[in-house]
N, C-alpha and C. Protein backbone atom coordinates (compact mmCIF):
# COMPACT_ATOMS: atom_id res chain seq x y z
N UNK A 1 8.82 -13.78 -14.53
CA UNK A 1 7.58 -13.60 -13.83
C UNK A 1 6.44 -14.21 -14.62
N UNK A 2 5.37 -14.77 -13.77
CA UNK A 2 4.49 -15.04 -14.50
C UNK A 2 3.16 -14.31 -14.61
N UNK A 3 2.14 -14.31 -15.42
CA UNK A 3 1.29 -13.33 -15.57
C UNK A 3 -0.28 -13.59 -14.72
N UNK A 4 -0.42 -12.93 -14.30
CA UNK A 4 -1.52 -13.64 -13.25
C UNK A 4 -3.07 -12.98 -14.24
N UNK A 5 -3.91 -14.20 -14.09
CA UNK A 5 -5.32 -13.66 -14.69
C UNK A 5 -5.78 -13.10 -13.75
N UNK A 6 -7.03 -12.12 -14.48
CA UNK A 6 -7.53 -11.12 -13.68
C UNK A 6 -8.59 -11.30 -12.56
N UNK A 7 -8.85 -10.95 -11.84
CA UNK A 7 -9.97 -11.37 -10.66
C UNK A 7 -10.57 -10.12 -10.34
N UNK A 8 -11.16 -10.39 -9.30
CA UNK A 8 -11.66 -9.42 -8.80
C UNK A 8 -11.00 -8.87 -7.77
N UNK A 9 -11.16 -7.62 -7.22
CA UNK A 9 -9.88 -6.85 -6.21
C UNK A 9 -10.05 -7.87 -4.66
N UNK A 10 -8.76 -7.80 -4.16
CA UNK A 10 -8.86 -8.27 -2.98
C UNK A 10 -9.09 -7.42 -2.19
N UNK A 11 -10.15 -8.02 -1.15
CA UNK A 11 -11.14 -6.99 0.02
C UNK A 11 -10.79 -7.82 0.94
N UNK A 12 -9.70 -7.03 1.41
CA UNK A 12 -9.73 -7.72 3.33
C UNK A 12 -9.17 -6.85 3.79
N UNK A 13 -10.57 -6.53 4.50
CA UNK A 13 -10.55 -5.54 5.78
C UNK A 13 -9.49 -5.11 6.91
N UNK A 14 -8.73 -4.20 6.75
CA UNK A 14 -7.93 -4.41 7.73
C UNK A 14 -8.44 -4.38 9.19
N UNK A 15 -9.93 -4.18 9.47
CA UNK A 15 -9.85 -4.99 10.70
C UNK A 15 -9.74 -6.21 10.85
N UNK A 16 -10.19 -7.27 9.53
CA UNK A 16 -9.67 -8.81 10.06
C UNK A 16 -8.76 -8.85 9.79
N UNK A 17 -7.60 -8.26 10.20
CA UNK A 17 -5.84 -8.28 9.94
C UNK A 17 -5.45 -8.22 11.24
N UNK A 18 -5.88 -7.87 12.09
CA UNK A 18 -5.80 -7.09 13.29
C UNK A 18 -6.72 -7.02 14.10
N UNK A 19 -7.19 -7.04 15.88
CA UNK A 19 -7.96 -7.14 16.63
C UNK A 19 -8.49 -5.92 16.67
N UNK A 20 -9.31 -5.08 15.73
CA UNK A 20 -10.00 -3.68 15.92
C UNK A 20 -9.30 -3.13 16.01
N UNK A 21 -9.87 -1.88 16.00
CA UNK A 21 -8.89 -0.37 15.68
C UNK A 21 -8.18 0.19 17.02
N UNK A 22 -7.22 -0.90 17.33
CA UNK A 22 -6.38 -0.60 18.60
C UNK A 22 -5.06 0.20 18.20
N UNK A 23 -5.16 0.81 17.25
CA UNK A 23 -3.92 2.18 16.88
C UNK A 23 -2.42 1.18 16.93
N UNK A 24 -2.45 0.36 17.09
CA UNK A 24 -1.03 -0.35 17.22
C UNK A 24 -0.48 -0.86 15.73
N UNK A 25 0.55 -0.64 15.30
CA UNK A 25 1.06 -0.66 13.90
C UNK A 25 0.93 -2.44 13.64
N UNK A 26 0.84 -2.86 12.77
CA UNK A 26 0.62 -4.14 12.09
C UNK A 26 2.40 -3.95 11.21
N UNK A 27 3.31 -5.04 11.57
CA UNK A 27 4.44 -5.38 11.02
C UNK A 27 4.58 -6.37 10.00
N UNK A 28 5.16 -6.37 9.29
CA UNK A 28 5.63 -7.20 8.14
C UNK A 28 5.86 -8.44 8.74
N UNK A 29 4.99 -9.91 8.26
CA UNK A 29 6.00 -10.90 8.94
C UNK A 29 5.60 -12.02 7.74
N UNK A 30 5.93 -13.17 7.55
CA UNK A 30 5.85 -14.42 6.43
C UNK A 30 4.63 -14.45 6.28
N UNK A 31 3.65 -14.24 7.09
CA UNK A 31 2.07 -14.78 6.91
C UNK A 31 1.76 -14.11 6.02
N UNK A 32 1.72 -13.01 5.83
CA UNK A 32 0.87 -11.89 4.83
C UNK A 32 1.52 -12.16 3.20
N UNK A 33 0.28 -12.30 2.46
CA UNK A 33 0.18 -12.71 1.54
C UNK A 33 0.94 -11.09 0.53
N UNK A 34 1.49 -11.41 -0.63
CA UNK A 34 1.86 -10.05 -1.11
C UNK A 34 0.17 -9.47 -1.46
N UNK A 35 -0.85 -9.33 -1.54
CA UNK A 35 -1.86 -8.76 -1.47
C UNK A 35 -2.26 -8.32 -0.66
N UNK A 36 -1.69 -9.08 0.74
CA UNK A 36 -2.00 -8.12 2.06
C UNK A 36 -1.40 -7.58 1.89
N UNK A 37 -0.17 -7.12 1.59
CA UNK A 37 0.52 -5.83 2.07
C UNK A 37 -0.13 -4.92 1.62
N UNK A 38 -0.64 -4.79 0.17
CA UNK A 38 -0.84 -3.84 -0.32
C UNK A 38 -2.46 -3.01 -0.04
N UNK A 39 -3.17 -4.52 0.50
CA UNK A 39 -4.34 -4.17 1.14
C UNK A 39 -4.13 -3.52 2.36
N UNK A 40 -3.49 -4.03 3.20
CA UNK A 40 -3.24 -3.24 4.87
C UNK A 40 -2.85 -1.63 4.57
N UNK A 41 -2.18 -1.36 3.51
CA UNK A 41 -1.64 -0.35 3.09
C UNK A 41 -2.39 1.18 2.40
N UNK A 42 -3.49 0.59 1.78
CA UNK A 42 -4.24 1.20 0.90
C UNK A 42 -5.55 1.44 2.47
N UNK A 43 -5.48 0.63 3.38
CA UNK A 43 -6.72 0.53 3.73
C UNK A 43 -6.10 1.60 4.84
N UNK A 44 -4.93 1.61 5.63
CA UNK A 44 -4.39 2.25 6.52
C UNK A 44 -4.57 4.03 5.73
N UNK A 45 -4.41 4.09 4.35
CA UNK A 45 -4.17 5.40 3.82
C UNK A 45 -5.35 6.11 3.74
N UNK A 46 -6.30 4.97 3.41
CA UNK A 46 -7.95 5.52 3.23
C UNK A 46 -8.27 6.28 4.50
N UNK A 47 -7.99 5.21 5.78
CA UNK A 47 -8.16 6.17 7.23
C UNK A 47 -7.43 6.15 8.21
N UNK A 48 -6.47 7.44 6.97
CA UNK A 48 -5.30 7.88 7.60
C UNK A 48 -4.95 8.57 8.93
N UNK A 49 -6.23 9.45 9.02
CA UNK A 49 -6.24 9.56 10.40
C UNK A 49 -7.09 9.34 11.90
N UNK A 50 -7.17 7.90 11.71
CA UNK A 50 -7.52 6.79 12.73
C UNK A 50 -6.68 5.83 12.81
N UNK A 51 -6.13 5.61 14.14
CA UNK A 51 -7.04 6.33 15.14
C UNK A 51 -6.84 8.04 15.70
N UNK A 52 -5.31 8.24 14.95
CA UNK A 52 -4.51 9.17 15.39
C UNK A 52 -4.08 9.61 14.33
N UNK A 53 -3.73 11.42 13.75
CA UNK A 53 -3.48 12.16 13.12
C UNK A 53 -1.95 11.38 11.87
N UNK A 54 -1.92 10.86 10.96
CA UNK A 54 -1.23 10.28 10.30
C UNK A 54 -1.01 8.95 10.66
N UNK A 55 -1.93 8.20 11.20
CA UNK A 55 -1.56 6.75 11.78
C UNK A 55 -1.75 6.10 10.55
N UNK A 56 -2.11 6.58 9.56
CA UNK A 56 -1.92 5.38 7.77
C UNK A 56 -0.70 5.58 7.65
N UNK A 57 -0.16 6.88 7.17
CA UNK A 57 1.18 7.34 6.82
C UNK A 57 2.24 6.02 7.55
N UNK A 58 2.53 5.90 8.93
CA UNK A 58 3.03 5.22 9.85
C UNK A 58 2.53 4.15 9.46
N UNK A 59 1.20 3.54 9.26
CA UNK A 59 1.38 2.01 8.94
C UNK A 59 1.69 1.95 7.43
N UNK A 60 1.94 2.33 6.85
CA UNK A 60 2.26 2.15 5.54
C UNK A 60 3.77 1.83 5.16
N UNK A 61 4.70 3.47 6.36
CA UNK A 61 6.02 3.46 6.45
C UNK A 61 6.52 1.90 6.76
N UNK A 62 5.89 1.30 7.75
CA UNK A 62 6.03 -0.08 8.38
C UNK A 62 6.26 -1.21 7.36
N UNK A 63 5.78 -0.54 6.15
CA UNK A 63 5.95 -2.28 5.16
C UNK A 63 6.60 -1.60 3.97
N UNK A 64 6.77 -0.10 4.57
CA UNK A 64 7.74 0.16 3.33
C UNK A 64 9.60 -0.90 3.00
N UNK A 65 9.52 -1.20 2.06
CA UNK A 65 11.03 -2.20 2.13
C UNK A 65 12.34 -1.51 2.08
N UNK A 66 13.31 -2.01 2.64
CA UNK A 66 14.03 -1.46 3.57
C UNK A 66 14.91 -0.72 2.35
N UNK A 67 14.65 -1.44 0.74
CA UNK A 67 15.07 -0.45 -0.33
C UNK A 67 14.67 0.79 -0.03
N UNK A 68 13.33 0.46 0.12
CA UNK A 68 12.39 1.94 -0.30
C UNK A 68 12.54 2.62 0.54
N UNK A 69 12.85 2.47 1.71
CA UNK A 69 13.25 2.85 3.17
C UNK A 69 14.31 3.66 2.65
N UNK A 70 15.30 3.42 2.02
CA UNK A 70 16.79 3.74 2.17
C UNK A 70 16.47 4.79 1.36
N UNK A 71 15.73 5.08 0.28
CA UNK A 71 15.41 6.22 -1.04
C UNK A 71 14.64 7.39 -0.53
N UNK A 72 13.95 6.41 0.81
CA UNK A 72 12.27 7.91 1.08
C UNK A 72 12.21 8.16 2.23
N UNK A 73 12.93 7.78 3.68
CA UNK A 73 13.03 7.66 4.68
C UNK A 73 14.21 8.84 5.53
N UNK A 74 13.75 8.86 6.35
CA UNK A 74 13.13 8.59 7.67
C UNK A 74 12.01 9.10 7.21
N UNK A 75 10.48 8.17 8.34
CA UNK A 75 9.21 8.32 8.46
C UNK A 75 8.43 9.63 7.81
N UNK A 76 9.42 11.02 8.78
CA UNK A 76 9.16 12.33 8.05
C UNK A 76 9.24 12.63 6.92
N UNK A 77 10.15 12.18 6.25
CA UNK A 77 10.31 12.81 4.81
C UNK A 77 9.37 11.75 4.01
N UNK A 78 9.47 10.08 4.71
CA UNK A 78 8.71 9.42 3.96
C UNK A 78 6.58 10.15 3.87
N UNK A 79 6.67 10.93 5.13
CA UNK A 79 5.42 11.61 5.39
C UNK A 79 4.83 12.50 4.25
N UNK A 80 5.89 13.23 4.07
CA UNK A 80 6.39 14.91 3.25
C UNK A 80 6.32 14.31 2.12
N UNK A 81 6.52 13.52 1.45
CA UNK A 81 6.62 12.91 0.25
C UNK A 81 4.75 12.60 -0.20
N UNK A 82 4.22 11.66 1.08
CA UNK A 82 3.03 11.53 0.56
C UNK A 82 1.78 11.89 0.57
N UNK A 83 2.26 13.25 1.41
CA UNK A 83 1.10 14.50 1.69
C UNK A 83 1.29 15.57 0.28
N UNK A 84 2.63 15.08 -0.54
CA UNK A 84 3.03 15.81 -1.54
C UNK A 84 1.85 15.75 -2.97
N UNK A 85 2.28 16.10 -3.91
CA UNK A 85 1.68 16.27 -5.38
C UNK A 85 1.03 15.26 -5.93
N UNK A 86 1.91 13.79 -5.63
CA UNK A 86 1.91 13.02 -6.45
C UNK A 86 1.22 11.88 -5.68
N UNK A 87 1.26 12.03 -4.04
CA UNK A 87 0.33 10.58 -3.54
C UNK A 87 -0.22 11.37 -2.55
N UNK A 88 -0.51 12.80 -2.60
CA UNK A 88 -1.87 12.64 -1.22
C UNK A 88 -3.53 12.47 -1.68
N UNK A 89 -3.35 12.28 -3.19
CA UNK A 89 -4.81 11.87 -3.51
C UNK A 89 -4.62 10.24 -2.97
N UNK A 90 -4.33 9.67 -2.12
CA UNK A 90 -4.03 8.68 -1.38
C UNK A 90 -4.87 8.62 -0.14
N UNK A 91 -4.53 9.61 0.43
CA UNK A 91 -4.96 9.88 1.78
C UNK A 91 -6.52 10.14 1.77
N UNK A 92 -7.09 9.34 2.93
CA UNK A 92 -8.34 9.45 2.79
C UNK A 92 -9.33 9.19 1.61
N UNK A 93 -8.54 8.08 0.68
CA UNK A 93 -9.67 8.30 -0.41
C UNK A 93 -10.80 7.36 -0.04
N UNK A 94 -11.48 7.49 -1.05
CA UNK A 94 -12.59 6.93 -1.21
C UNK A 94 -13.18 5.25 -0.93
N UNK A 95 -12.38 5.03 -2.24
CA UNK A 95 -12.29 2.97 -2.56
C UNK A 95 -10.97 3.20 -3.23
N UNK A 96 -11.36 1.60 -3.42
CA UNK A 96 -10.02 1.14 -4.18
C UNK A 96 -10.20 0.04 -4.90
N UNK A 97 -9.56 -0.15 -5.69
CA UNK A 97 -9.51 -1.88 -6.43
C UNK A 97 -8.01 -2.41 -6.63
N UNK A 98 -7.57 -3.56 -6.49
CA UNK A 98 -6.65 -4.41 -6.22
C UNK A 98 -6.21 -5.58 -7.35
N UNK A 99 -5.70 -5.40 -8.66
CA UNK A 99 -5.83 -6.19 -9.81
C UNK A 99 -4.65 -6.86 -9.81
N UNK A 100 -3.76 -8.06 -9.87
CA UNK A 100 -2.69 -8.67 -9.61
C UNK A 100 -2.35 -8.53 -10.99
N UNK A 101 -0.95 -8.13 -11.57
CA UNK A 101 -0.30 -7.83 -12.82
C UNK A 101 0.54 -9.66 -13.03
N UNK A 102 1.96 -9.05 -12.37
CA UNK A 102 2.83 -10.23 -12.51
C UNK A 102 3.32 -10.52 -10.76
N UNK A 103 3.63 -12.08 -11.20
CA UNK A 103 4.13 -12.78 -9.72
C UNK A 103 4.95 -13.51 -10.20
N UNK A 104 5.87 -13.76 -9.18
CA UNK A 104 6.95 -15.01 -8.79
C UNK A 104 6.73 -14.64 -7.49
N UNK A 105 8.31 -15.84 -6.90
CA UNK A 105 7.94 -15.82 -5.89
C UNK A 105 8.68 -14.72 -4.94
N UNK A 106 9.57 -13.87 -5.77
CA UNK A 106 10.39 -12.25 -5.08
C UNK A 106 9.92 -11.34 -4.96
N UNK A 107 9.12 -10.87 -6.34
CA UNK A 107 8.09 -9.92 -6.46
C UNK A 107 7.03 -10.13 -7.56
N UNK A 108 5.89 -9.16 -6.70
CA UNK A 108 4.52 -8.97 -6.93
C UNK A 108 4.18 -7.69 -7.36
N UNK A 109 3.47 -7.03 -8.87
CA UNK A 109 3.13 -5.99 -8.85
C UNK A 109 1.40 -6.02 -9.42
N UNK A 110 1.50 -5.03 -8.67
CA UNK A 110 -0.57 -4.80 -8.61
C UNK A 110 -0.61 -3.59 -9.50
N UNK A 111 -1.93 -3.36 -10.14
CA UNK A 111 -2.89 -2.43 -10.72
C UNK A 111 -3.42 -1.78 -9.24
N UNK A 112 -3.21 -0.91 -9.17
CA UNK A 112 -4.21 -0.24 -7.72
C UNK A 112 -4.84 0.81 -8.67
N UNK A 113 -6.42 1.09 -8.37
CA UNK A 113 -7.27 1.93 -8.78
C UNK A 113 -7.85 2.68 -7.42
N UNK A 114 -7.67 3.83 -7.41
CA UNK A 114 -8.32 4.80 -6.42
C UNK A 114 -9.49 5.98 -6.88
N UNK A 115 -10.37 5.68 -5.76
CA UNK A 115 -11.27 6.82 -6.14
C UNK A 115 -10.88 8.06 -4.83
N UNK A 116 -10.61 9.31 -5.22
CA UNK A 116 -10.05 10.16 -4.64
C UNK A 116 -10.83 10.40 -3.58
N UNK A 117 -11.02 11.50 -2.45
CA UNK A 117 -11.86 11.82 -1.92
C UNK A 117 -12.76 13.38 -2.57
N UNK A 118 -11.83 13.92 -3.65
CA UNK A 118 -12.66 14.62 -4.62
C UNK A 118 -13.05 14.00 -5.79
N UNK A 119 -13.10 13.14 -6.37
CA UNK A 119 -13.95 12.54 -6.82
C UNK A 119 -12.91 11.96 -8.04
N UNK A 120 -11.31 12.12 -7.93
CA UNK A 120 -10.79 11.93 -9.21
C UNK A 120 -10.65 9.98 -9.23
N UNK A 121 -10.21 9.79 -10.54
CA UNK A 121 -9.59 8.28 -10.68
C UNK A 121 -8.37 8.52 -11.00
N UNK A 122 -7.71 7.53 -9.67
CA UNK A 122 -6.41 7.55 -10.27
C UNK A 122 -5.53 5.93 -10.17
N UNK A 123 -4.67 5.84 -11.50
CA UNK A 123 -4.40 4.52 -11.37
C UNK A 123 -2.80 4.75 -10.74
N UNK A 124 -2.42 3.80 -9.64
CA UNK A 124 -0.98 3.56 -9.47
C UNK A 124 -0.69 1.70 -10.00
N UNK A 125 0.82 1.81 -10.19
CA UNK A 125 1.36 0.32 -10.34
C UNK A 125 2.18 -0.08 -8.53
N UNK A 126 1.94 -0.45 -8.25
CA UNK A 126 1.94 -1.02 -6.93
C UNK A 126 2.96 -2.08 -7.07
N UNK A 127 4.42 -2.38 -6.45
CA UNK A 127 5.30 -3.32 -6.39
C UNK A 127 5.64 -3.88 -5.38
N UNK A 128 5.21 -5.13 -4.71
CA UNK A 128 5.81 -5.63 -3.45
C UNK A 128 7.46 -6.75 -3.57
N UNK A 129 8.41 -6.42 -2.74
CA UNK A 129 8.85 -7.50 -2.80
C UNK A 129 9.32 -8.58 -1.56
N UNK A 130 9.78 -9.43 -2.11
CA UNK A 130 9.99 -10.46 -1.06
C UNK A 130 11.53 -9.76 -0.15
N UNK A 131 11.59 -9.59 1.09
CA UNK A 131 13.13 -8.81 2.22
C UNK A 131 13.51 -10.16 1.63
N UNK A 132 15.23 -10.30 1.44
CA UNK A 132 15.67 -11.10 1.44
C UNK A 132 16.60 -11.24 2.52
N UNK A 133 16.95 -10.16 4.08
CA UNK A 133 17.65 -10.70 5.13
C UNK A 133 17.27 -9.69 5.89
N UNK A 134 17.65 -9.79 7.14
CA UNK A 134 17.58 -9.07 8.17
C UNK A 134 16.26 -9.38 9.15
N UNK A 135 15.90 -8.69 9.90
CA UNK A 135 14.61 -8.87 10.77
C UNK A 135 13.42 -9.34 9.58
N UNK A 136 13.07 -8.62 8.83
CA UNK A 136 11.94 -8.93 8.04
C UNK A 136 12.22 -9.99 6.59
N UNK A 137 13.07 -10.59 7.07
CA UNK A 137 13.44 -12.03 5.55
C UNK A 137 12.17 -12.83 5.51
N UNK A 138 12.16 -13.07 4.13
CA UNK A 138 11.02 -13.46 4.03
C UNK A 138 9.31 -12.78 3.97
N UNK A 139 9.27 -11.75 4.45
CA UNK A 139 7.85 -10.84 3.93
C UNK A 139 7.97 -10.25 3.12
N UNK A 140 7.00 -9.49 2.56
CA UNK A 140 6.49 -9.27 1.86
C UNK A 140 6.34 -7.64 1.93
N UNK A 141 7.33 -6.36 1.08
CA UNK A 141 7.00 -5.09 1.42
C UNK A 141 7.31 -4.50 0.42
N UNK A 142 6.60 -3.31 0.45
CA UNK A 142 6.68 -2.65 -0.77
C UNK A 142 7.94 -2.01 -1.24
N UNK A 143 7.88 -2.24 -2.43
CA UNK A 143 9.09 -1.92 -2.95
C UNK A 143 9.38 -0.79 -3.81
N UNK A 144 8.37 -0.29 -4.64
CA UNK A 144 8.05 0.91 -5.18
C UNK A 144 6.45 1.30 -4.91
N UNK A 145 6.00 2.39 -6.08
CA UNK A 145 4.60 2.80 -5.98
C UNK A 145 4.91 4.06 -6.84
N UNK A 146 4.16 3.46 -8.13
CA UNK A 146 4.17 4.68 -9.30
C UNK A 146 3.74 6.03 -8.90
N UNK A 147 4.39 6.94 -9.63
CA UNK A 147 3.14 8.34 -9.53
C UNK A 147 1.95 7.94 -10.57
N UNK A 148 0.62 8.50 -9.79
CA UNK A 148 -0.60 8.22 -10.48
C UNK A 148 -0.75 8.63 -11.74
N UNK A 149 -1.80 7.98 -12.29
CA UNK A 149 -1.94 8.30 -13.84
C UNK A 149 -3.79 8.44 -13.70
N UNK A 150 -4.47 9.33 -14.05
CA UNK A 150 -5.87 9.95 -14.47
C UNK A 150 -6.10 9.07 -15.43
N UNK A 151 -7.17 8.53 -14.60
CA UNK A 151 -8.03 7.23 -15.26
C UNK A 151 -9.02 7.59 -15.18
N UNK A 152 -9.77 7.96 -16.95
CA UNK A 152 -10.51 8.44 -16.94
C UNK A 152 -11.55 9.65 -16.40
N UNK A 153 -12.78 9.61 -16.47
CA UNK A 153 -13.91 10.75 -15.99
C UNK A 153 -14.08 10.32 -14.64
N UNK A 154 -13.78 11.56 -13.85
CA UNK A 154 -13.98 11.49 -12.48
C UNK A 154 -15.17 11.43 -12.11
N UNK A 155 -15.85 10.98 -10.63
CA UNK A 155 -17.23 10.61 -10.19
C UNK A 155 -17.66 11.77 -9.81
């Protein structure tokens, strides 16, 4: 892998991903950059429930990779898992920041920084990888997602 210099977080809106907040799930396909995923993902969790009561949870499940699928899945348990201990300071937070670690061209892992909706910081390591067959060959989906680590003095 190679080491990517640092930038500034990627900000794209998941409404320009998608024609407005028409509740319809956004799928994994070649176009999306491994930074979209993780942006569509983070941005779906922030407002998790828009348009409809867990509709982040569900778009998130959507680019979960069919590894991660196989470890945390079905949808429900993948639900139960992130309303749990370790990722519902997820839900509904605040902001976020988006720092690119290492790339090739299989997998991608990010720095994700969250500001909670109580005010904590928390850092996850964020892993996308490239499906290598089936319906989704070729995109781009997540492949893990650390438990958070308390970064620093909360706001």
């Amino acid at each position: 892998m190679k080491l990517l210099p640092a930038f500034s977080a990627v900000l794209i809106p998941l409404s320009a991903l998608i024609n407005g907040a028409s509740g319809e799930v956004i799928h994994p396909n070649r176009t999306f950059k491994a930074a979209d995923v993780v942006t569509i993902q983070l941005e779906a969790l922030m407002n998790n429930n828009l348009p409809q009561p867990d509709e982040g949870i569900r778009q998130t499940w959507a680019f979960a990779h069919p590894v991660n699928r196989s470890a945390t899945g079905p949808v429900e348990r993948f639900s139960n898992m992130i309303k749990g201990p370790h990722y519902r300071e997820l839900l509904e937070h605040i902001s976020h920041d988006i720092q690119p670690l290492e790339s090739d061209d299989t997998v991608a892992t990010f720095a994700v920084e969250i500001v909670s909706r109580s005010g904590r910081r928390l850092g996850f390591q964020w892993v996308v990888a490239r499906v290598s067959e089936g319906k989704y060959a070729g995109a781009w989906m997540t492949i893990q997602v650390s438990p958070p680590v308390p970064l620093g003095q909360n706001i």
